[in-house]
PDB file of N, CA and C in Angstrom:
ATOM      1  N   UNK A   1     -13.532   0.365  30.931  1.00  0.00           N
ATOM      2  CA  UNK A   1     -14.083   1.284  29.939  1.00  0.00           C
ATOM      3  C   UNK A   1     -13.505   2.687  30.155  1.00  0.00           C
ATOM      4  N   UNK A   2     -13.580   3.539  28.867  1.00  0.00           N
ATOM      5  CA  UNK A   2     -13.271   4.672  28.671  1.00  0.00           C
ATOM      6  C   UNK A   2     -14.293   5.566  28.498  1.00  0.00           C
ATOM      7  N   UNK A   3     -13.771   7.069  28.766  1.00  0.00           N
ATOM      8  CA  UNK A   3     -15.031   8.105  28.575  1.00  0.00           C
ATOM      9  C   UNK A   3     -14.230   8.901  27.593  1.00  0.00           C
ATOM     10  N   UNK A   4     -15.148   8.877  26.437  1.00  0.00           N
ATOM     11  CA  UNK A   4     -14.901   9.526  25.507  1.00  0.00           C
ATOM     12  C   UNK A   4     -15.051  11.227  25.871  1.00  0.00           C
ATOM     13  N   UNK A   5     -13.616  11.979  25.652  1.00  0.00           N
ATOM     14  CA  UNK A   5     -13.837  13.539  26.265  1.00  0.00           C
ATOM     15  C   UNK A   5     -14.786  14.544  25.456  1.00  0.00           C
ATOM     16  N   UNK A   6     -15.515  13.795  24.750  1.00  0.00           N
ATOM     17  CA  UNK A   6     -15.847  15.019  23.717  1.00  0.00           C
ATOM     18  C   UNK A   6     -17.709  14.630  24.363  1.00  0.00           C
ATOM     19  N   UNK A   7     -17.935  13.708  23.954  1.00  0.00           N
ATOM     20  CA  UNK A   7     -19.530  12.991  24.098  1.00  0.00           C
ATOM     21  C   UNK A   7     -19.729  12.366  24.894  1.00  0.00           C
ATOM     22  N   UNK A   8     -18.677  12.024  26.093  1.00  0.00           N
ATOM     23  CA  UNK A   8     -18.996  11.533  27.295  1.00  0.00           C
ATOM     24  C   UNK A   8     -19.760   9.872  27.114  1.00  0.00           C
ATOM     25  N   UNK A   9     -19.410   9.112  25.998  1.00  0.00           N
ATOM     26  CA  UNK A   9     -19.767   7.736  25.940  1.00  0.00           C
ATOM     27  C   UNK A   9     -19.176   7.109  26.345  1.00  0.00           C
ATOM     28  N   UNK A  10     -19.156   5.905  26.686  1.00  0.00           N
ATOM     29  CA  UNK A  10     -18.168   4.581  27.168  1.00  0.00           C
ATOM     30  C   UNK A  10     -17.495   4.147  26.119  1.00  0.00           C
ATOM     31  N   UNK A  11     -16.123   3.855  26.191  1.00  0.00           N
ATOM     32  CA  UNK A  11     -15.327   3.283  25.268  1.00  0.00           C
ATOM     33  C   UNK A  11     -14.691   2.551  25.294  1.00  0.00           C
ATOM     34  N   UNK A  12     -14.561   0.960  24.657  1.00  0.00           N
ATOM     35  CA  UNK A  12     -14.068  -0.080  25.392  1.00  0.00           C
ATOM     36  C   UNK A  12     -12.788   0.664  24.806  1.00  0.00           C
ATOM     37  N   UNK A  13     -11.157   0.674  24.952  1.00  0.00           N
ATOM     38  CA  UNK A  13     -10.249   0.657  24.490  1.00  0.00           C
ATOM     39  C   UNK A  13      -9.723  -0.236  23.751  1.00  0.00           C
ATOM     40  N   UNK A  14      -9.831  -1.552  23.920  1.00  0.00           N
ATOM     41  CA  UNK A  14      -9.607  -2.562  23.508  1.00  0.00           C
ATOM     42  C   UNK A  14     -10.233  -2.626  22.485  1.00  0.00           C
ATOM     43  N   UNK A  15     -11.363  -2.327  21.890  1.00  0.00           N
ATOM     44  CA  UNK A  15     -11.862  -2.435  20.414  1.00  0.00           C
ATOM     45  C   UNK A  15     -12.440  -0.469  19.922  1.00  0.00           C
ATOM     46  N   UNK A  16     -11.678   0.293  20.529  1.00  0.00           N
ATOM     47  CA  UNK A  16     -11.910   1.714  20.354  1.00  0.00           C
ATOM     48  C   UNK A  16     -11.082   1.494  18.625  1.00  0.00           C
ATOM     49  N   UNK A  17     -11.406   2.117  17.634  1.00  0.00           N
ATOM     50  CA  UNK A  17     -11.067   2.304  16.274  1.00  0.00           C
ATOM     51  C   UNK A  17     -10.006   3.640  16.465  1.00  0.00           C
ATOM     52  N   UNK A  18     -10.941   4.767  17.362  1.00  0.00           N
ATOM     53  CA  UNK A  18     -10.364   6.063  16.894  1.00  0.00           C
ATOM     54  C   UNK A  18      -9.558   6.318  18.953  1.00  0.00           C
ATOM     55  N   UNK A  19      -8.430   7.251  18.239  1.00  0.00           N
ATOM     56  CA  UNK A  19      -7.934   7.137  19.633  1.00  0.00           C
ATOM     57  C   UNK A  19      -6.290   8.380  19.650  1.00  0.00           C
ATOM     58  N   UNK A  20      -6.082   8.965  20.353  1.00  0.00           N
ATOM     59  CA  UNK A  20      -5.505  10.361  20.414  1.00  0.00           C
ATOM     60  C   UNK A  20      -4.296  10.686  21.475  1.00  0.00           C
ATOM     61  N   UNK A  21      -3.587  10.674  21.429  1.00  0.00           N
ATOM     62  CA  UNK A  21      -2.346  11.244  22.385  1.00  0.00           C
ATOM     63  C   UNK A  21      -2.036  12.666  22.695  1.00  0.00           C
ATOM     64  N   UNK A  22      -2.366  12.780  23.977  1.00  0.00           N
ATOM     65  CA  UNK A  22      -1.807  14.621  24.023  1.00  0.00           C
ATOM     66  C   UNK A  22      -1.735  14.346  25.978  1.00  0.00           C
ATOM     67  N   UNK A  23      -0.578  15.001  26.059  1.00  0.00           N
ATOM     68  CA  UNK A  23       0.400  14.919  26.807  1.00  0.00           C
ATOM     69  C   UNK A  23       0.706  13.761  27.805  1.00  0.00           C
ATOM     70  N   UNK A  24       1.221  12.736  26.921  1.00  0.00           N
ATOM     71  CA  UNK A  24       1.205  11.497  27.212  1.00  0.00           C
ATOM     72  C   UNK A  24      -0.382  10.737  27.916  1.00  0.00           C
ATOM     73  N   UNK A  25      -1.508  10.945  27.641  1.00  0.00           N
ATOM     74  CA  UNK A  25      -2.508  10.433  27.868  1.00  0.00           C
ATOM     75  C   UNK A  25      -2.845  10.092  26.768  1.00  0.00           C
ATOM     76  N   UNK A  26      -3.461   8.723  26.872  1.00  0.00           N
ATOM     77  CA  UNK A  26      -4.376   8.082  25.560  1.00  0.00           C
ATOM     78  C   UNK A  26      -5.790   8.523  25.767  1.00  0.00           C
ATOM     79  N   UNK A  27      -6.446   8.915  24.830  1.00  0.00           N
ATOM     80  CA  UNK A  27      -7.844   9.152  24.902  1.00  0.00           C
ATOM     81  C   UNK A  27      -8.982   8.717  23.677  1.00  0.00           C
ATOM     82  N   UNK A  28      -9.270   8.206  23.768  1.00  0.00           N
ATOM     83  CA  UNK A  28     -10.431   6.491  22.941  1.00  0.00           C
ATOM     84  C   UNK A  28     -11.761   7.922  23.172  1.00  0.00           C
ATOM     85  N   UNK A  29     -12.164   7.341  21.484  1.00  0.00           N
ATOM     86  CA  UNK A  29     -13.765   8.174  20.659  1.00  0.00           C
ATOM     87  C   UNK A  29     -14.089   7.136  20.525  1.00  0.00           C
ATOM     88  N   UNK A  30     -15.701   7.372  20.431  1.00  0.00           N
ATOM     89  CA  UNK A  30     -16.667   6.474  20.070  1.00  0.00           C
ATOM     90  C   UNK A  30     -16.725   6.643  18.237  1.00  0.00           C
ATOM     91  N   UNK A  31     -16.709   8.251  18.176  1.00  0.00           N
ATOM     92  CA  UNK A  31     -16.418   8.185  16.373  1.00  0.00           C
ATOM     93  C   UNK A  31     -15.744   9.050  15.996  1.00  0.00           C
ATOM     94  N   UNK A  32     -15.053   9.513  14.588  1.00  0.00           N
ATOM     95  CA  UNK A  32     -14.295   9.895  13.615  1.00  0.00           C
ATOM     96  C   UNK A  32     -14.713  11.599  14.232  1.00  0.00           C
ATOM     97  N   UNK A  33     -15.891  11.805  14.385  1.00  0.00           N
ATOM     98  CA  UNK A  33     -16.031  13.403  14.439  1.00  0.00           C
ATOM     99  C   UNK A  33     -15.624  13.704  16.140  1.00  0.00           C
ATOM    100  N   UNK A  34     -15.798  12.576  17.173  1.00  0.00           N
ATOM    101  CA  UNK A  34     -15.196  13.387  18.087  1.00  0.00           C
ATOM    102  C   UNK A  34     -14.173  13.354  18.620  1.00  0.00           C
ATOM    103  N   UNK A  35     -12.960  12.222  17.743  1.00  0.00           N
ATOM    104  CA  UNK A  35     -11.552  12.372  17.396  1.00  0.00           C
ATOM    105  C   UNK A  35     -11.154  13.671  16.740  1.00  0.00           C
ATOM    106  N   UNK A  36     -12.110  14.049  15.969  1.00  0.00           N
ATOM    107  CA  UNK A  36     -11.142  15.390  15.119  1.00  0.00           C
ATOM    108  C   UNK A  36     -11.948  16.739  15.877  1.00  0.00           C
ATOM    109  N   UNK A  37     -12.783  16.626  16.991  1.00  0.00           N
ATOM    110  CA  UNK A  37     -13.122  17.935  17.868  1.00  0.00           C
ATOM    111  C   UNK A  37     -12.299  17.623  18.443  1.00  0.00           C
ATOM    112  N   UNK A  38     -11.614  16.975  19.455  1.00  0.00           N
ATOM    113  CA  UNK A  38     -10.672  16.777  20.199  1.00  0.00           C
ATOM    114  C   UNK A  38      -9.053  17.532  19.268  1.00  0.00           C
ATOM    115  N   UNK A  39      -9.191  16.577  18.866  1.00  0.00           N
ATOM    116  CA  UNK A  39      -7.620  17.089  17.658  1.00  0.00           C
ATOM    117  C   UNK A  39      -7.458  18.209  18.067  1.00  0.00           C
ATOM    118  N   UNK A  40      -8.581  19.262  17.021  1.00  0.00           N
ATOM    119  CA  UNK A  40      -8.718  20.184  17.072  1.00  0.00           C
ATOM    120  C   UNK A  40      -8.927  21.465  18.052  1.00  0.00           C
ATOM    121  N   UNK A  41      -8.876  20.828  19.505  1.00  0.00           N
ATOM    122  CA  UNK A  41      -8.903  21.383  20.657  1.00  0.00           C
ATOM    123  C   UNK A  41      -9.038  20.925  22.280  1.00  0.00           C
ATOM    124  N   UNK A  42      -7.727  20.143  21.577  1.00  0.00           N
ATOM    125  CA  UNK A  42      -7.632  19.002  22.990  1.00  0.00           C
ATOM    126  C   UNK A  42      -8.125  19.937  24.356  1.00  0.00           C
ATOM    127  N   UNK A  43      -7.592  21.028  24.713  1.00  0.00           N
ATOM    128  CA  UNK A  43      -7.533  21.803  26.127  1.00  0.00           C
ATOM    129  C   UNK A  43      -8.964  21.974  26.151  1.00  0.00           C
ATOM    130  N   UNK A  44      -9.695  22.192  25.508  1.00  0.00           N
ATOM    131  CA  UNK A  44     -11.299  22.656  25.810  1.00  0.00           C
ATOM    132  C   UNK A  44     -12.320  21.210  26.460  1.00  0.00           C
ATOM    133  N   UNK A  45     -11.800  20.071  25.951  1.00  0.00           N
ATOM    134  CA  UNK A  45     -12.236  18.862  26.511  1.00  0.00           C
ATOM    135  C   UNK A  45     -11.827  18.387  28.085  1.00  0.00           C
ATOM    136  N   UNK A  46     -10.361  18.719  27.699  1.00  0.00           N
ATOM    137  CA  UNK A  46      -9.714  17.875  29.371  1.00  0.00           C
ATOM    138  C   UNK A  46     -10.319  19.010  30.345  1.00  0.00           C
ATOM    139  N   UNK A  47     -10.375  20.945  29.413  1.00  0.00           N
ATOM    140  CA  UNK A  47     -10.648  21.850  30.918  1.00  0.00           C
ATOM    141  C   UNK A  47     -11.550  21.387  31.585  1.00  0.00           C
ATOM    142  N   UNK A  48     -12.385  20.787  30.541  1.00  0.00           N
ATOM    143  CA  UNK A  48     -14.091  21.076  31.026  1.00  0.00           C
ATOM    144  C   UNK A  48     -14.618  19.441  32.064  1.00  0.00           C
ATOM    145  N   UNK A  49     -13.431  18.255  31.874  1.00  0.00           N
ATOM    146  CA  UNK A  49     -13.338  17.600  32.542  1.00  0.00           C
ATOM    147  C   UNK A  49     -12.673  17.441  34.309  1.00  0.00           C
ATOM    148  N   UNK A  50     -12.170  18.516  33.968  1.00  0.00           N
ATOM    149  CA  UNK A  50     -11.010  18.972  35.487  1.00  0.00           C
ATOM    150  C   UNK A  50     -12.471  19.588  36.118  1.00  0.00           C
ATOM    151  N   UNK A  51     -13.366  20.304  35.379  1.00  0.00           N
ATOM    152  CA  UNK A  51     -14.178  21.190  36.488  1.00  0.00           C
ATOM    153  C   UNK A  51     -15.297  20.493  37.232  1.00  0.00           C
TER     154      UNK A  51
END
């Protein structure tokens, strides 16, 4: 399983719908809105995961 960077849910990858590339990492949403917060500001998700 995957952790979705935005809402912190589990995400199987294997049946993830929504799903994002930024700097060569794949990163799997649970839905449509926290694919396009991400989009929209990939660095604010991964910072807040590094801390």
């Amino acid at each position: 399983m995957e952790i979705d960077p935005v809402c912190k849910m589990e995400v199987d990858p294997a049946a993830a719908q929504w799903k994002s590339e930024y700097k060569d990492v794949t990163y799997y949403f649970c839905a449509p809105g926290c694919k396009a917060a991400f989009d929209k500001d990939p660095e604010k998700y991964i910072q807040s995961d590094a801390s």
